[in-house]
Every structure is written in C-alpha cells, then in structure tokens.
C-alpha atoms as a PDB file:
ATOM      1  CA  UNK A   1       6.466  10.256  12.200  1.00  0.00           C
ATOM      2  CA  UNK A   2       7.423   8.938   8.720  1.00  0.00           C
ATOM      3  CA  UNK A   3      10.394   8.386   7.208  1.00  0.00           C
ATOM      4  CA  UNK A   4       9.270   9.068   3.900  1.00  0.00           C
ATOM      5  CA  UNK A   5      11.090   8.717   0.743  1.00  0.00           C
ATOM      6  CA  UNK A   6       9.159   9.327  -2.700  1.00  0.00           C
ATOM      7  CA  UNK A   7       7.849   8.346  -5.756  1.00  0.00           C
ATOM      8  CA  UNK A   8       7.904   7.038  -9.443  1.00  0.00           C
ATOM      9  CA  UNK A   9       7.658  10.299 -11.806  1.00  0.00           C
ATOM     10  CA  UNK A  10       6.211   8.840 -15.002  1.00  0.00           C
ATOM     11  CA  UNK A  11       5.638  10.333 -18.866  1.00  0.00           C
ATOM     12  CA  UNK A  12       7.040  12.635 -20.693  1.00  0.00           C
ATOM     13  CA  UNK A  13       9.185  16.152 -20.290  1.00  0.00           C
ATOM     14  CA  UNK A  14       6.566  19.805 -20.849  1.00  0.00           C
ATOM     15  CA  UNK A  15       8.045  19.856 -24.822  1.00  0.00           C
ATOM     16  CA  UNK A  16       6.267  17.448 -26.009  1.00  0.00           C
ATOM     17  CA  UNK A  17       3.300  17.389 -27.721  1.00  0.00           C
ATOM     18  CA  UNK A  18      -0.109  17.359 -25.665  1.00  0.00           C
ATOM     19  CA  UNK A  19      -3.450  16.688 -25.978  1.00  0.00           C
ATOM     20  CA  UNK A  20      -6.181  18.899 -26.126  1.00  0.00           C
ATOM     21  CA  UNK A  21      -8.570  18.773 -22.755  1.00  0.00           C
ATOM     22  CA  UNK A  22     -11.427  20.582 -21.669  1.00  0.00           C
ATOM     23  CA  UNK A  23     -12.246  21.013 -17.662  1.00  0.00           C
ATOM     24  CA  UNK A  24     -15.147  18.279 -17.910  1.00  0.00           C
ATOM     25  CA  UNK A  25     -12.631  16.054 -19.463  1.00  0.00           C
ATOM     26  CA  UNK A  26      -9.616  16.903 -17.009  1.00  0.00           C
ATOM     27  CA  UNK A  27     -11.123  17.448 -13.474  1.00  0.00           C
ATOM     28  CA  UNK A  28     -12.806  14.696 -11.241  1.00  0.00           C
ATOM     29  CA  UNK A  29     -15.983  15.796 -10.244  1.00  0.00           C
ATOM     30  CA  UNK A  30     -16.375  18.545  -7.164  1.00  0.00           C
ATOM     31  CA  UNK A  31     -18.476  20.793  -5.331  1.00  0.00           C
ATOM     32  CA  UNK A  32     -20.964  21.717  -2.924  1.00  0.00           C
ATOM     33  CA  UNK A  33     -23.071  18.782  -3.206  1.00  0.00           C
ATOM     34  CA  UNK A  34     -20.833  16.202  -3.253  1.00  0.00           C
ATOM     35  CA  UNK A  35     -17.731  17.878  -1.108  1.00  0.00           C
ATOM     36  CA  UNK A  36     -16.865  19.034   2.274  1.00  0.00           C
ATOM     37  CA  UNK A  37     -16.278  22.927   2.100  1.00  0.00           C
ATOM     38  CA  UNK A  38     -12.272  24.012   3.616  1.00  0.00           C
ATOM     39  CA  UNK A  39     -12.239  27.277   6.058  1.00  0.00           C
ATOM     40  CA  UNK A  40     -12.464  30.389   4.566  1.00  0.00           C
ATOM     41  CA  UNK A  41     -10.272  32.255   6.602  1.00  0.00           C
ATOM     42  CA  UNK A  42      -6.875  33.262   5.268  1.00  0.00           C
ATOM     43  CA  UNK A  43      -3.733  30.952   6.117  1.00  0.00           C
ATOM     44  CA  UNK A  44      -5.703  27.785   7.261  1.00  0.00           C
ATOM     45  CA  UNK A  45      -5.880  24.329   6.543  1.00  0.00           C
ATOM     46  CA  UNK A  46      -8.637  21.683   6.858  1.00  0.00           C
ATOM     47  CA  UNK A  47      -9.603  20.109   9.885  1.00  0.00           C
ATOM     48  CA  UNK A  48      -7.491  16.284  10.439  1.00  0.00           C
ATOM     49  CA  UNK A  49      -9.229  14.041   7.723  1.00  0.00           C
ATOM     50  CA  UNK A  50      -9.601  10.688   9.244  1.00  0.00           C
ATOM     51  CA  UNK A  51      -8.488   8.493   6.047  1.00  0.00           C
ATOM     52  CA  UNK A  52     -10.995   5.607   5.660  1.00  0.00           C
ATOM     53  CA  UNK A  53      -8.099   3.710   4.528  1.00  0.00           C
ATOM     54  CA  UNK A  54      -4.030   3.048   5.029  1.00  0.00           C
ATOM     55  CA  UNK A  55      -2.690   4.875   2.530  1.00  0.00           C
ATOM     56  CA  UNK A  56       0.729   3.718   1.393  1.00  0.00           C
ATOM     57  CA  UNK A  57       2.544   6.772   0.651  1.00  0.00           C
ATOM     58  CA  UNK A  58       6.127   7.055   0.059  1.00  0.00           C
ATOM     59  CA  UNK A  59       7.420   3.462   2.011  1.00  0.00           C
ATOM     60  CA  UNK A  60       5.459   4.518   4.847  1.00  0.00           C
ATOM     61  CA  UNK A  61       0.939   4.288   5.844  1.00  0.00           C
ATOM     62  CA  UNK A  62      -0.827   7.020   6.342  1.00  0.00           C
ATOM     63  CA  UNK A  63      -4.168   7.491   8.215  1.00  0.00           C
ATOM     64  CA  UNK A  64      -4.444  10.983   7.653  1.00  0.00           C
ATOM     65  CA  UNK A  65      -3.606  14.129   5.647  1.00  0.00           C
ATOM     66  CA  UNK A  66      -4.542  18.359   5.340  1.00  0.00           C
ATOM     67  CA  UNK A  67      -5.738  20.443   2.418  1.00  0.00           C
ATOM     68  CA  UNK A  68      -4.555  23.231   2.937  1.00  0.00           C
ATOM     69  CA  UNK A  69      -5.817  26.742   1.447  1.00  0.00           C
ATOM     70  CA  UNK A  70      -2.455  27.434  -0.084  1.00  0.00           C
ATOM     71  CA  UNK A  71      -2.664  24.778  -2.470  1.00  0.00           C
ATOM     72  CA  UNK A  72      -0.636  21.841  -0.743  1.00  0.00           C
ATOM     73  CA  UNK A  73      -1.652  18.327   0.868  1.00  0.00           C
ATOM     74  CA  UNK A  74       0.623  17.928   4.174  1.00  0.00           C
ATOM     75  CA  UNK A  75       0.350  14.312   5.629  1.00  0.00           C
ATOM     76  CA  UNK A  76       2.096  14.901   9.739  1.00  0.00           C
ATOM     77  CA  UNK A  77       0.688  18.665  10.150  1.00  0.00           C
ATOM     78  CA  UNK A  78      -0.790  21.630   8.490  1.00  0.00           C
ATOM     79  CA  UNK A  79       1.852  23.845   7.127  1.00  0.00           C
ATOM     80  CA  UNK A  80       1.294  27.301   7.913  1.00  0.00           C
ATOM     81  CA  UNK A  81       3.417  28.442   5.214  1.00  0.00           C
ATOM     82  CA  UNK A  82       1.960  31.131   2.198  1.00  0.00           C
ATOM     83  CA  UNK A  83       5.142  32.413   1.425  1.00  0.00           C
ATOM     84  CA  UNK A  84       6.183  29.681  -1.740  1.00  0.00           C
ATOM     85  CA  UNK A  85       9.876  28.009  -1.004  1.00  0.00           C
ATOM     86  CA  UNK A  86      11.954  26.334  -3.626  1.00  0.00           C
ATOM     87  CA  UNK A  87      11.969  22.472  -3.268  1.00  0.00           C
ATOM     88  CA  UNK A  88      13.676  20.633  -1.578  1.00  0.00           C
ATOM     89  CA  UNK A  89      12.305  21.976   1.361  1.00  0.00           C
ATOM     90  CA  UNK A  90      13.060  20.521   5.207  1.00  0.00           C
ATOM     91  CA  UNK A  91      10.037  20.699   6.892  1.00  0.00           C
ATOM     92  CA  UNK A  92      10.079  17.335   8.400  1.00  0.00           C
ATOM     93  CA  UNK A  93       6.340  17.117   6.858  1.00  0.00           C
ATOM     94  CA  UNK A  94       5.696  15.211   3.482  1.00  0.00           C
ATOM     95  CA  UNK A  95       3.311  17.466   1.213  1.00  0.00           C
ATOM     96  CA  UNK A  96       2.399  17.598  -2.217  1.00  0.00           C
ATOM     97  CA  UNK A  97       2.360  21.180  -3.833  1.00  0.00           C
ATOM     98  CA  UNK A  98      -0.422  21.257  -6.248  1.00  0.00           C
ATOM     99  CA  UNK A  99       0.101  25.059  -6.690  1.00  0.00           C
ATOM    100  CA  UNK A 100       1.373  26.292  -3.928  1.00  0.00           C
ATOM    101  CA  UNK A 101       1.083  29.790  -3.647  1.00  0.00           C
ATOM    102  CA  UNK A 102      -0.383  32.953  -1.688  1.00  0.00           C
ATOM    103  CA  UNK A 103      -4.559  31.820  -1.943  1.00  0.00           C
ATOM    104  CA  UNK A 104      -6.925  34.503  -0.727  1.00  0.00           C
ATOM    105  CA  UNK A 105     -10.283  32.624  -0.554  1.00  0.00           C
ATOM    106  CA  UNK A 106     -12.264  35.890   1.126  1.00  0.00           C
ATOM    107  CA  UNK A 107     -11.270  37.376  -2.389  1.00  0.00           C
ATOM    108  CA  UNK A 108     -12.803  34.943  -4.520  1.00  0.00           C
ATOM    109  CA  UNK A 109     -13.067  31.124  -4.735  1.00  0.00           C
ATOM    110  CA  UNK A 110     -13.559  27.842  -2.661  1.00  0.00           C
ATOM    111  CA  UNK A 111     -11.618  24.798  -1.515  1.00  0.00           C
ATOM    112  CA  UNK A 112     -13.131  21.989  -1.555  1.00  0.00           C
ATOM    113  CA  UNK A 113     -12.145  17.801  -0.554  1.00  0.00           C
ATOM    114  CA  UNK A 114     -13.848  14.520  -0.288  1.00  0.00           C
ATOM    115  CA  UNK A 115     -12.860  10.873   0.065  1.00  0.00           C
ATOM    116  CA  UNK A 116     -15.064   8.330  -1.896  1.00  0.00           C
ATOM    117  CA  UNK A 117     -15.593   5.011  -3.223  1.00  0.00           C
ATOM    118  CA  UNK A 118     -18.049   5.797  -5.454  1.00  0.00           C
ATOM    119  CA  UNK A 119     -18.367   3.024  -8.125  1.00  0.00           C
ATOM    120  CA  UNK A 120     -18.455   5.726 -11.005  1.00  0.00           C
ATOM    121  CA  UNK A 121     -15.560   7.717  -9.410  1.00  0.00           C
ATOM    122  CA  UNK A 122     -13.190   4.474  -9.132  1.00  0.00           C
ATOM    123  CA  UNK A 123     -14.136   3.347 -12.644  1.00  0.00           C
ATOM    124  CA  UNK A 124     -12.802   6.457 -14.164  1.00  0.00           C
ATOM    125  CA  UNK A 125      -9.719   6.187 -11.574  1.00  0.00           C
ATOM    126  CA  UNK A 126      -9.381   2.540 -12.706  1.00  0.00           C
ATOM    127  CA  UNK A 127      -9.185   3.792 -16.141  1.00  0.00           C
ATOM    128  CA  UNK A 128      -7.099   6.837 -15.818  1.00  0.00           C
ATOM    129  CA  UNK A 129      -4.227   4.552 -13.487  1.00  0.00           C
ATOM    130  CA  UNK A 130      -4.473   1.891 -16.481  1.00  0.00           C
ATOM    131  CA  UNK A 131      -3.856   3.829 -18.846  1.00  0.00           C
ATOM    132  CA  UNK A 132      -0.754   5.590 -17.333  1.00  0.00           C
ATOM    133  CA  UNK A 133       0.892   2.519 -15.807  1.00  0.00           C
ATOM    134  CA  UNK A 134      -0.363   0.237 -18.248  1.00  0.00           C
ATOM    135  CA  UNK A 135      -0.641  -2.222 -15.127  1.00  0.00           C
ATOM    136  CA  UNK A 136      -4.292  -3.852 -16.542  1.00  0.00           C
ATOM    137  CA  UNK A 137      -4.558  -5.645 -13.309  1.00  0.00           C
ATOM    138  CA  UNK A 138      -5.167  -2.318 -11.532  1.00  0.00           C
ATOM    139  CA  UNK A 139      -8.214  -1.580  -9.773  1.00  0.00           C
ATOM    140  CA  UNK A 140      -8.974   1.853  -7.732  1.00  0.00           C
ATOM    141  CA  UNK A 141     -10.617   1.313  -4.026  1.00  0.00           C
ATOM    142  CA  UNK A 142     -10.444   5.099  -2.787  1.00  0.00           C
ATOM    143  CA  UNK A 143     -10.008   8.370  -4.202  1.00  0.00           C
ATOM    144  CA  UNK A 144      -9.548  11.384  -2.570  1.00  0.00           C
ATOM    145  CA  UNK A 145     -10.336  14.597  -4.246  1.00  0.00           C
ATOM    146  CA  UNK A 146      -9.339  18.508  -3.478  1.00  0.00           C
ATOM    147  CA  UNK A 147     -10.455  20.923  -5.618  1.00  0.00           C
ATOM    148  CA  UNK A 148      -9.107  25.168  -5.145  1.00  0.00           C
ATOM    149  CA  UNK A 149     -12.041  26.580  -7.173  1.00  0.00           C
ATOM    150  CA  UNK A 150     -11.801  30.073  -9.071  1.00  0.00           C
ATOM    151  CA  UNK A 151      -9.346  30.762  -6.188  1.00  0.00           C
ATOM    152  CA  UNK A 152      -8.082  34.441  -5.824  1.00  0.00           C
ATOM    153  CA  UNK A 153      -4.888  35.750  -4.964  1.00  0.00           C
ATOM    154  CA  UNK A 154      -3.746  37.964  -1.497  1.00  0.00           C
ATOM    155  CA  UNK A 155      -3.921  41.697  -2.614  1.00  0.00           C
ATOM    156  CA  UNK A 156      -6.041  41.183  -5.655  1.00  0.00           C
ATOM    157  CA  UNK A 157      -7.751  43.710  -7.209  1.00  0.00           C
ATOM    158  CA  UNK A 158      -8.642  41.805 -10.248  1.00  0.00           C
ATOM    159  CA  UNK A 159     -10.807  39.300 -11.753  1.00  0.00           C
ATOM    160  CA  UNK A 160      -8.156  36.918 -12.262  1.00  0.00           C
ATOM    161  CA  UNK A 161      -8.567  33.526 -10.731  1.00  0.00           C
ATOM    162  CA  UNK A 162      -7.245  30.005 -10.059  1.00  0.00           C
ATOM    163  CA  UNK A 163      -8.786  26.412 -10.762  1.00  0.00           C
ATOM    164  CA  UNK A 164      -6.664  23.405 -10.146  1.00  0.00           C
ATOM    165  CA  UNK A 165      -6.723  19.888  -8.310  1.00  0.00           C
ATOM    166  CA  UNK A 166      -5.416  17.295  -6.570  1.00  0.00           C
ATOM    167  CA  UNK A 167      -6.866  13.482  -6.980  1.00  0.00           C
ATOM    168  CA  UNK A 168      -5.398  10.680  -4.929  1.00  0.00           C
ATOM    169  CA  UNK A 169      -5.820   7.160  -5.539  1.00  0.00           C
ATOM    170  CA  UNK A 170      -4.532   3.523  -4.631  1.00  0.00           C
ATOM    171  CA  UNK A 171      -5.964  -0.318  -4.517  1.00  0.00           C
ATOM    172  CA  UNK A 172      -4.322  -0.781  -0.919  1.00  0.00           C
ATOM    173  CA  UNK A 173      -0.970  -1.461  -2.393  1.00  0.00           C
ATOM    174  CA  UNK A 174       0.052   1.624  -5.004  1.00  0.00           C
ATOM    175  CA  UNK A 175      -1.094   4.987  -4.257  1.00  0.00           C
ATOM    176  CA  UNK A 176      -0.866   7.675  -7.715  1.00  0.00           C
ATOM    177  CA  UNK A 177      -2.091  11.404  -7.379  1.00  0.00           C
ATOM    178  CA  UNK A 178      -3.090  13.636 -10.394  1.00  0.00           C
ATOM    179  CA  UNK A 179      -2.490  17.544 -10.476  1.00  0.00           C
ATOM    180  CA  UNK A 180      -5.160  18.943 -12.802  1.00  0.00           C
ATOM    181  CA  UNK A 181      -4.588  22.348 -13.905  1.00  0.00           C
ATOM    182  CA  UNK A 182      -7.696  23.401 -15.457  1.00  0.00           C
ATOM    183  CA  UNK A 183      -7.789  27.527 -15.544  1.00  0.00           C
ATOM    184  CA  UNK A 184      -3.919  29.171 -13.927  1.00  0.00           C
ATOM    185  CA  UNK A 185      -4.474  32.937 -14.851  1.00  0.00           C
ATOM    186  CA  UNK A 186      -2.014  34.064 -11.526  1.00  0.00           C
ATOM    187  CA  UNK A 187       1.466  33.275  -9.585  1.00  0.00           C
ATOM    188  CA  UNK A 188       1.962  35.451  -6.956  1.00  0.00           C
ATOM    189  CA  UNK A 189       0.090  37.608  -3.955  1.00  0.00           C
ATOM    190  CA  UNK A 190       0.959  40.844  -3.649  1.00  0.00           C
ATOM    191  CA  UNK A 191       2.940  40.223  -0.287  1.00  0.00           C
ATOM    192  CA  UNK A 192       5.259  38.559  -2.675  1.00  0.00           C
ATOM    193  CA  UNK A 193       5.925  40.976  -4.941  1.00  0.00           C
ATOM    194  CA  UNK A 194       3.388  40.188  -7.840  1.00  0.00           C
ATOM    195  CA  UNK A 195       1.500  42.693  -9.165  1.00  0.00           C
ATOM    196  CA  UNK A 196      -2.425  43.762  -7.383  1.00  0.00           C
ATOM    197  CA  UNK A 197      -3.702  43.924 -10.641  1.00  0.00           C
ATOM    198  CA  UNK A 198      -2.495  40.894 -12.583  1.00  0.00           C
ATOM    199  CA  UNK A 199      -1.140  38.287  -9.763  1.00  0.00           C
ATOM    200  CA  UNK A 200       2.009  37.776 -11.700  1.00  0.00           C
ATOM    201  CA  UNK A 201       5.953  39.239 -10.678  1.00  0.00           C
ATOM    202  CA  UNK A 202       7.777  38.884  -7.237  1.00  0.00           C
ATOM    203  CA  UNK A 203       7.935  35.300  -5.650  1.00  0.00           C
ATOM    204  CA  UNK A 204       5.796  32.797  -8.206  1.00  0.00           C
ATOM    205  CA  UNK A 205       4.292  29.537  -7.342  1.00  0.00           C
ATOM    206  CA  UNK A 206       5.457  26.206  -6.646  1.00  0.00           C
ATOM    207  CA  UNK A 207       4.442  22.988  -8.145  1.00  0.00           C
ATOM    208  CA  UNK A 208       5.877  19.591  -7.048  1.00  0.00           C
ATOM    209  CA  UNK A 209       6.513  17.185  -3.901  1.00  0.00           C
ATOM    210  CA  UNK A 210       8.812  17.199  -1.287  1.00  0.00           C
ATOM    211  CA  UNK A 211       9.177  14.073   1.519  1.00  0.00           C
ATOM    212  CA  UNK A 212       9.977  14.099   4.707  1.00  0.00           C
ATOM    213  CA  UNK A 213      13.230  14.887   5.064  1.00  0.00           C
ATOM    214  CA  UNK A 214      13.565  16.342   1.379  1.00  0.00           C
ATOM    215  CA  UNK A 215      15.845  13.290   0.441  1.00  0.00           C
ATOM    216  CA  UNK A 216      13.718  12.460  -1.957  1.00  0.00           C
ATOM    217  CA  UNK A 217      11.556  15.588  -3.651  1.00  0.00           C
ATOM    218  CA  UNK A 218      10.305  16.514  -7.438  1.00  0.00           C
ATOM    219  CA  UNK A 219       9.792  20.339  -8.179  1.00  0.00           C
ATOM    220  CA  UNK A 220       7.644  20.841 -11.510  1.00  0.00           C
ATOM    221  CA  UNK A 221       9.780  22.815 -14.586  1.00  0.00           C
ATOM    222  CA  UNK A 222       8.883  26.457 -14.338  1.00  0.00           C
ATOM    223  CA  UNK A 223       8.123  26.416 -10.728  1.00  0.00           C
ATOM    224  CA  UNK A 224       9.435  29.862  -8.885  1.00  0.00           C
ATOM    225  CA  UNK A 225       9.204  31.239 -12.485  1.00  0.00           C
ATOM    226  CA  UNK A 226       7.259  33.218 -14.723  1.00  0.00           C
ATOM    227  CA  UNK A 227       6.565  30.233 -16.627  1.00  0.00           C
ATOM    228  CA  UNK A 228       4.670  28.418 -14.130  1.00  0.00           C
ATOM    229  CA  UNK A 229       1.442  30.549 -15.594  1.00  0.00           C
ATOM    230  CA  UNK A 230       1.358  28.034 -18.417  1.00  0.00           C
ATOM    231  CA  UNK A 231       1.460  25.015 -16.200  1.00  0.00           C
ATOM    232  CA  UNK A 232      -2.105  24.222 -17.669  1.00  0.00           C
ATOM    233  CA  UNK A 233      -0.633  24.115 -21.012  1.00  0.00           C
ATOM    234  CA  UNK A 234       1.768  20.924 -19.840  1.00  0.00           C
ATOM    235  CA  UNK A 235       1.872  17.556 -19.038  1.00  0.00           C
ATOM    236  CA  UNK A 236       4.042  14.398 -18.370  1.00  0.00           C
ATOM    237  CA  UNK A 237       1.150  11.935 -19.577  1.00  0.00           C
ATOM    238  CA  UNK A 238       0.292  13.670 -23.064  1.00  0.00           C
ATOM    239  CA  UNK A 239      -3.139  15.049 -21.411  1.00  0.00           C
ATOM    240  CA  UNK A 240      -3.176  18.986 -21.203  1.00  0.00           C
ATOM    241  CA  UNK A 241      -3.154  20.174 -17.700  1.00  0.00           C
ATOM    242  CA  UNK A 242      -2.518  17.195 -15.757  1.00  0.00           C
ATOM    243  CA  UNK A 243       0.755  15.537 -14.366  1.00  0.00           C
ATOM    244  CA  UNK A 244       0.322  11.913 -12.723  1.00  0.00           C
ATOM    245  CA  UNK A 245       2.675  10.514 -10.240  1.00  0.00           C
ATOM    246  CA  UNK A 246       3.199   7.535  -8.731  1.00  0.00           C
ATOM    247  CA  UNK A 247       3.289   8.103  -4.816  1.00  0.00           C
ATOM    248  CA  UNK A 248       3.794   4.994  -2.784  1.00  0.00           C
ATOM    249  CA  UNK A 249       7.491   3.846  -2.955  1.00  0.00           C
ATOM    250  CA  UNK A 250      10.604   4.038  -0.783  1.00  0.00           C
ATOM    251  CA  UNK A 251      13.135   5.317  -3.453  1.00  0.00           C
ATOM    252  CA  UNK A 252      13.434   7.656  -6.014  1.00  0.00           C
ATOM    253  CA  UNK A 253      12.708   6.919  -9.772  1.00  0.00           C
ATOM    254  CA  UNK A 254      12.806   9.841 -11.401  1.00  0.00           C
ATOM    255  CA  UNK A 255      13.193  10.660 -15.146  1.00  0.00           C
END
C-alpha cells in the first residue's frame, strides 16, 4: 500500500515548563451525541472509516484509517496487537500510538470517533494549527476525532481509568494530529505484568508513531517506562497534556 515516511515533530523537549490545562480546555469535543460508538468487545478495532477526504499522510493519500480499542490509529489494516512493542516497529502498517496499551472496555470506558467539518470544530482547529506552526494562512477543512473515555485496563480490579485522544486535521495539503492526555492513572494489563489492582508494573504503554516500514518512526520519552504515567503532565507545545505533530511529509524532521 503506502510507502510511508513521517513527519515534522515540533516544540519543545517534556523539561520544560508547561501550561496549566483543564479537560474542557485540552480535549475536542466527544461523545454519544455527537460520535460513532467503537465495539465493545476486547481486541477489536472499528469498522473501515470511509475518509470524506484524501488525507495526505506521510508522502502518501489516504482514504481510510481504524481506531482501534488499544489506543492506536492504523491506516492499511487493524492491528490486532494488545501486547505494547517498542518503536520502531515493522508491521508494514502506518499507525499512530496515542496510548497504546492493553484497553479492557467491558471493564470500564468507551471509544469513541467522528469525522466533521463543523464550522465551530475547524475554527478551534484553525486556531490550535496557527498557533503551533505559526503558518497564519492556515485554515482546517476536516477533523477527525477519537476519544478512549475513562478506559479500563485487562485484569482490573480497580477504579483506575484512562482518558486520552487523538485529533486529526489538514486543509487538503498538511495534515497535524494532537494526542491529548487528559486523565492517565494506568500503564499496563495484567497479562503484561502490571499489577490487578493499580494497572502499573510489567510491560507499560507506548506513545508515538511508527510508518510503514519503520524508516521513519517517533516513540514519546518515557514510553515502555514507568514514567509514561505522567504523560499528562508533558508536552512539546507548552500546553499540559497534549503533543502536536505534523503528519503529512515524506522525510523525517525530527528534533
């Protein structure tokens, strides 16, 4: 399918200073009303979501992409995988990690998506891509939005949940996603190792991007560690809890 290569990392490294947020502030509105509700069952993905337009992502178009429960987008085929894997990772299948790790939605929580060009939702992406790139000339025509909401973890016996999300945006010719990390209180299912009681130990969660054929790949500092718990506590664009890439390009530019 693609050849895909990836992305412009922009901002600033986790050490630095960052702005206070609150959930309202930091996540794109979601939810039963306005969303389209992903299977419960353990281990799945969405249905194919028909793109309602050609996204360019990473040199290549895309018509279509998966959200799936474990806390990835996958743009050739769902990717059956809950175990977490360090990136790089050869899958021949370009995803973005969000949070990828072992969600158990009959637990606790739901996983929600929706595309949209909702004139309030592309002002705010307008805004948001503006700010980051400082590219004034910038204006949003689709978003796409996933949402894992209050999400458990396999072999919980706790209280303790997930809330993060995924927003994707572009004007037809740049295409930038935003990881918001609103409430991380686990890392790890129990087949993993981590503990029933507190989700953390064993195998943690990953938190990055990986292309096609992992040439070109970004893994988020503290993934596959302990520290990846305080992922909501970091940024790269001085905003608490989110990290913005840009997702459209052929070649690396990381910093």
């Amino acid at each position: 399918m693609m050849d895909l290569v990836i992305l412009l990392f922009l901002g600033m490294s986790t050490a630095s200073p960052v702005s206070a947020s609150s959930s309202h502030d930091l996540l794109y509105p979601y939810g039963s009303d306005l969303d389209t509700l992903c299977p419960v069952e353990v281990y799945e993905s969405s249905p194919r979501i028909n793109l309602s337009v050609t996204l360019p992502l990473f040199g290549e178009k895309c018509s279509y992409l998966y959200v799936d429960n474990n806390g990835f987008l996958s743009f050739k085929d769902p990717i059956p995988l809950w175990t977490p894997r360090p990136i790089p990772l050869s899958l021949n299948n370009p995803f973005l990690a969000v949070y990828w790790a072992d969600v158990y939605t009959p637990k606790a929580g739901n996983i929600y998506y929706r595309q949209s060009r909702d004139t309030g939702l592309l002002a705010r992406a307008t805004s948001d891509i503006r700010n980051y790139t400082h590219d004034q000339n910038f204006q949003a025509q689709w978003v796409f939005v996933a949402t894992w909401d209050h999400v458990a973890y396999y072999g919980s016996i706790s209280n303790r949940v997930n809330t993060f999300q995924a927003v994707l945006i572009t004007d037809g010719n740049s295409t930038y996603t935003l990881y918001n990390y609103a409430d991380i209180q686990w890392t790890t299912g129990t087949y993993h190792g981590g503990d029933s009681s507190t989700g953390l130990g064993g195998t943690p969660a990953v938190a990055g991007f990986n292309n096609a054929d992992s040439t070109s790949y970004y893994s988020i500092p503290g993934s596959m560690t302990p520290a990846i718990i305080n992922i909501s506590s970091t940024s790269n664009v001085n905003f608490t809890g989110r990290w913005f890439f840009e997702v459209d390009k052929s070649e690396s530019n990381l910093s």
